[in-house]
Structures are given as structure tokens and as C-alpha cells.
C-alpha atoms as a PDB file:
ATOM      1  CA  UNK A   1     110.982 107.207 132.211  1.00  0.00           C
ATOM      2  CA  UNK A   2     108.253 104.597 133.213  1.00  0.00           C
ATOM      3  CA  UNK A   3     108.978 101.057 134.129  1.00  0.00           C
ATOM      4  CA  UNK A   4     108.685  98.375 131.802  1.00  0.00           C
ATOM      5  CA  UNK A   5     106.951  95.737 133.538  1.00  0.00           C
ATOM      6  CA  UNK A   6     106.732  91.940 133.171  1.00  0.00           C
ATOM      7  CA  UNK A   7     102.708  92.711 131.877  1.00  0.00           C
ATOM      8  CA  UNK A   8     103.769  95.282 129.428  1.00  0.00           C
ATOM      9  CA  UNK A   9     105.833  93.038 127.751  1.00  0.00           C
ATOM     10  CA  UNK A  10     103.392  90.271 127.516  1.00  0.00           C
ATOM     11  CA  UNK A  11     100.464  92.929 126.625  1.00  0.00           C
ATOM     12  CA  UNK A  12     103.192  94.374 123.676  1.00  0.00           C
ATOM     13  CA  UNK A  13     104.044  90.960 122.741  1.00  0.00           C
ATOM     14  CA  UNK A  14     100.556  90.072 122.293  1.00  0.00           C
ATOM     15  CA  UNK A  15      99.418  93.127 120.107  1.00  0.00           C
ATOM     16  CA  UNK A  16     102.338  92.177 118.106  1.00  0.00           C
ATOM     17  CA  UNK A  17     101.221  88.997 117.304  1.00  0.00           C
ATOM     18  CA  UNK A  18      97.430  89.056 117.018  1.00  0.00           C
ATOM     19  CA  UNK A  19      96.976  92.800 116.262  1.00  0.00           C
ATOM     20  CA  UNK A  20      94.687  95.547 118.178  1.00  0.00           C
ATOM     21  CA  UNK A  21      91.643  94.098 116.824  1.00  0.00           C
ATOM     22  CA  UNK A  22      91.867  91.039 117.867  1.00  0.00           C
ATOM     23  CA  UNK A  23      92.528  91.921 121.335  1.00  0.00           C
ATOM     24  CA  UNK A  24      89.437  94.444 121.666  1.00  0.00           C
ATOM     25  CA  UNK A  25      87.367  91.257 120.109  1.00  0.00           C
ATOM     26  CA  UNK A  26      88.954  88.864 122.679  1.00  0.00           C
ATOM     27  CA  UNK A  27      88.264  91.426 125.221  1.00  0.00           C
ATOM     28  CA  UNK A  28      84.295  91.213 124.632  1.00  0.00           C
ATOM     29  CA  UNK A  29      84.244  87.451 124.429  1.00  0.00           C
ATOM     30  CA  UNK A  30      85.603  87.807 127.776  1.00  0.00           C
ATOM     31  CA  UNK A  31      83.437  89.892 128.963  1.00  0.00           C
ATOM     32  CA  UNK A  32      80.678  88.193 127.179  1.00  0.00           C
ATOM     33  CA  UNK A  33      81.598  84.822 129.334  1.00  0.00           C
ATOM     34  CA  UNK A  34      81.508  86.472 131.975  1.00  0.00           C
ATOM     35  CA  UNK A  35      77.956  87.653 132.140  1.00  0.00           C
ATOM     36  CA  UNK A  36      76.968  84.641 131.317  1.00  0.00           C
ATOM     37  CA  UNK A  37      78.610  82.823 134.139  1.00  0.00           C
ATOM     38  CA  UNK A  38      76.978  85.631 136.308  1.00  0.00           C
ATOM     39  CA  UNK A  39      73.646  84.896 135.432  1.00  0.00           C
ATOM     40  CA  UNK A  40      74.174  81.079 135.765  1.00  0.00           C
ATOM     41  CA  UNK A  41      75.301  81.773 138.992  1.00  0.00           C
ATOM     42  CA  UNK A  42      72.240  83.301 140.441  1.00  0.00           C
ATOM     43  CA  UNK A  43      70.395  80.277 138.979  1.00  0.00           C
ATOM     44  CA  UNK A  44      72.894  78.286 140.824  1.00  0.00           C
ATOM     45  CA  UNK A  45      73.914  76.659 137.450  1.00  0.00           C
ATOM     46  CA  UNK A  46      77.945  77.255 138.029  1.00  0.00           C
ATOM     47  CA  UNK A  47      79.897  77.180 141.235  1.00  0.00           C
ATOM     48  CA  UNK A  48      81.883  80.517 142.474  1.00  0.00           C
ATOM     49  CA  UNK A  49      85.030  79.049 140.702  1.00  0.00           C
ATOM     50  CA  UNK A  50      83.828  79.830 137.635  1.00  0.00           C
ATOM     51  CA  UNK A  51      82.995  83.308 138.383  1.00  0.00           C
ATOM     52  CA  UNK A  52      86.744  83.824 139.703  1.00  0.00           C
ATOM     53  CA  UNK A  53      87.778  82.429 136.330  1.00  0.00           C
ATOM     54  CA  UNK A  54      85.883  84.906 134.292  1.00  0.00           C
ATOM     55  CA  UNK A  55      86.893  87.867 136.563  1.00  0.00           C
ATOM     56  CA  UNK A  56      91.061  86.540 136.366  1.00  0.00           C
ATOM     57  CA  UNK A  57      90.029  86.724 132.361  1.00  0.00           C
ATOM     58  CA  UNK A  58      88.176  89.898 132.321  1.00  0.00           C
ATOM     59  CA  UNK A  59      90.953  91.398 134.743  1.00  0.00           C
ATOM     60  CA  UNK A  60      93.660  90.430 132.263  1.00  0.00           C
ATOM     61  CA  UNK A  61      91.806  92.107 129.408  1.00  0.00           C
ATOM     62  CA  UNK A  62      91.035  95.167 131.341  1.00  0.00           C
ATOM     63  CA  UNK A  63      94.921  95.611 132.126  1.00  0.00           C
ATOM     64  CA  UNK A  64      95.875  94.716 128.356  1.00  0.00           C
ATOM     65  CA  UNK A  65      93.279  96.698 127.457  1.00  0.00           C
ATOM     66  CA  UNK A  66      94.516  99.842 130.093  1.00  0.00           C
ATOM     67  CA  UNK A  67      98.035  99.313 128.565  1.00  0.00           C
ATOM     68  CA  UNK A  68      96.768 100.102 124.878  1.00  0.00           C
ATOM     69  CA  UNK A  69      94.584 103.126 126.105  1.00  0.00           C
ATOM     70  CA  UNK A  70      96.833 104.831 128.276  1.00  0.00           C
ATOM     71  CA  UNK A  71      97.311 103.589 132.177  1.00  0.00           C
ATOM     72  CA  UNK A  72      97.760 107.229 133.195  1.00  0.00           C
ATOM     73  CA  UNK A  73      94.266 107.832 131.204  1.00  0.00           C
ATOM     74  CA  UNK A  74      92.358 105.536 132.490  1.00  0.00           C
ATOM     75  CA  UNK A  75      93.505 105.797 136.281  1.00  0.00           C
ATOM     76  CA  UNK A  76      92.343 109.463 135.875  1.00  0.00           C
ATOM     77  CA  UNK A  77      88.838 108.436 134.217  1.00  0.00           C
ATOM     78  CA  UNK A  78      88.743 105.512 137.244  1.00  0.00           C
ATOM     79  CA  UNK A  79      89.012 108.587 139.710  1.00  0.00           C
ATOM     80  CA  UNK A  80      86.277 110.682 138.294  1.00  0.00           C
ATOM     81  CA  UNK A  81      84.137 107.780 138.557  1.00  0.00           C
ATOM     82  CA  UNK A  82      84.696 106.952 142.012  1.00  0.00           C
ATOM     83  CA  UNK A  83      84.408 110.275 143.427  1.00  0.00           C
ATOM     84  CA  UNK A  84      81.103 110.382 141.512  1.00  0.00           C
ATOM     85  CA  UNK A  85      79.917 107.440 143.136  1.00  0.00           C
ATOM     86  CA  UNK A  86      81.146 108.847 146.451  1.00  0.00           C
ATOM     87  CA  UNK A  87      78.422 111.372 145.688  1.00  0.00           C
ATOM     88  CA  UNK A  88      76.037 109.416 145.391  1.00  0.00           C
ATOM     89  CA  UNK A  89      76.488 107.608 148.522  1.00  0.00           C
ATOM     90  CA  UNK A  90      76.175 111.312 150.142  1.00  0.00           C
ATOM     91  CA  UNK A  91      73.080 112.000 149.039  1.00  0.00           C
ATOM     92  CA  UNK A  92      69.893 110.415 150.673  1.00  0.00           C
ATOM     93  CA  UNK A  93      67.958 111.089 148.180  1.00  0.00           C
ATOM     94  CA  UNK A  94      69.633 109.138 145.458  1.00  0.00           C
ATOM     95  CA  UNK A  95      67.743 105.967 147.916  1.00  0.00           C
ATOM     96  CA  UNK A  96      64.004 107.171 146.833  1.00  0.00           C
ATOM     97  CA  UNK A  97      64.373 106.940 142.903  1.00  0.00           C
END
């Protein structure tokens, strides 16, 4: 039986209140906010703070986000894609395109 954690509860409770939909749009506001700090950033527009605000954000949406997908799911798609960038590091070749 998994472990109900503190986050699952607030991610269940959340759903329950403002629906799936809502969540997958507050999830690309998020996300929206923070590219756009990003590129304010490099025009040295917003301080680093801000950045760490949008990440905390974004990270919170990626977990809810996670929780409504499947944890095991996506932990097993986050694999894949790390052992395919581990190949790409391996190969030289990957630096001349």
C-alpha cells in the first residue's frame, strides 16, 4: 500500500476543489511565468529571486501534476530520458551538428 503523504493530500484536496482542468491551466500559467522571467533574466530585467520563485511554482505544478499522471509513470518516463541524454553525452559526434 503506498504512503499517503502530506503533498498528496494537498494535490487531492486541490483537484477537489478547482477540478483537473483548472490545475493543467494553472500549470501552463506557471510555466508560462516562468519563461518569461527567464528571458528577463538574460536581459538582466529580474534578479535570480525571481527565477527561484518561478521554479518553487513550476516545481509544485510538476509534482501536482506527477500525482494526477501517475508518480510511478512518470519516474519511469524521467529514466528513459536521462539515460537518453547519457547517450548523448557518449557520443562525440552529437558536438559537430
Amino acid at each position: 500500500m503506498k504512503k499517503i503523504t502530506a503533498d498528496h493530500q494537498l494535490y487531492r484536496r486541490t483537484v477537489q476543489r478547482w477540478g483537473e482542468d483548472a490545475q493543467y491551466d494553472q500549470a501552463i500559467e506557471e510555466c508560462a511565468e516562468l519563461i518569461t522571467a527567464l528571458l528577463h533574466y538574460r536581459r538582466d530585467k529580474v534578479a535570480d529571486q525571481q527565477i527561484i520563485d518561478e521554479l518553487a511554482d513550476v516545481s509544485l505544478m510538476v509534482g501536482q501534476l506527477s500525482w494526477m499522471f501517475g508518480e510511478e509513470r512518470v519516474q519511469q518516463a524521467v529514466e528513459r530520458k536521462l539515460e537518453k541524454l547519457e547517450g548523448l553525452l557518449a557520443d562525440p559526434e552529437r558536438d559537430r551538428l
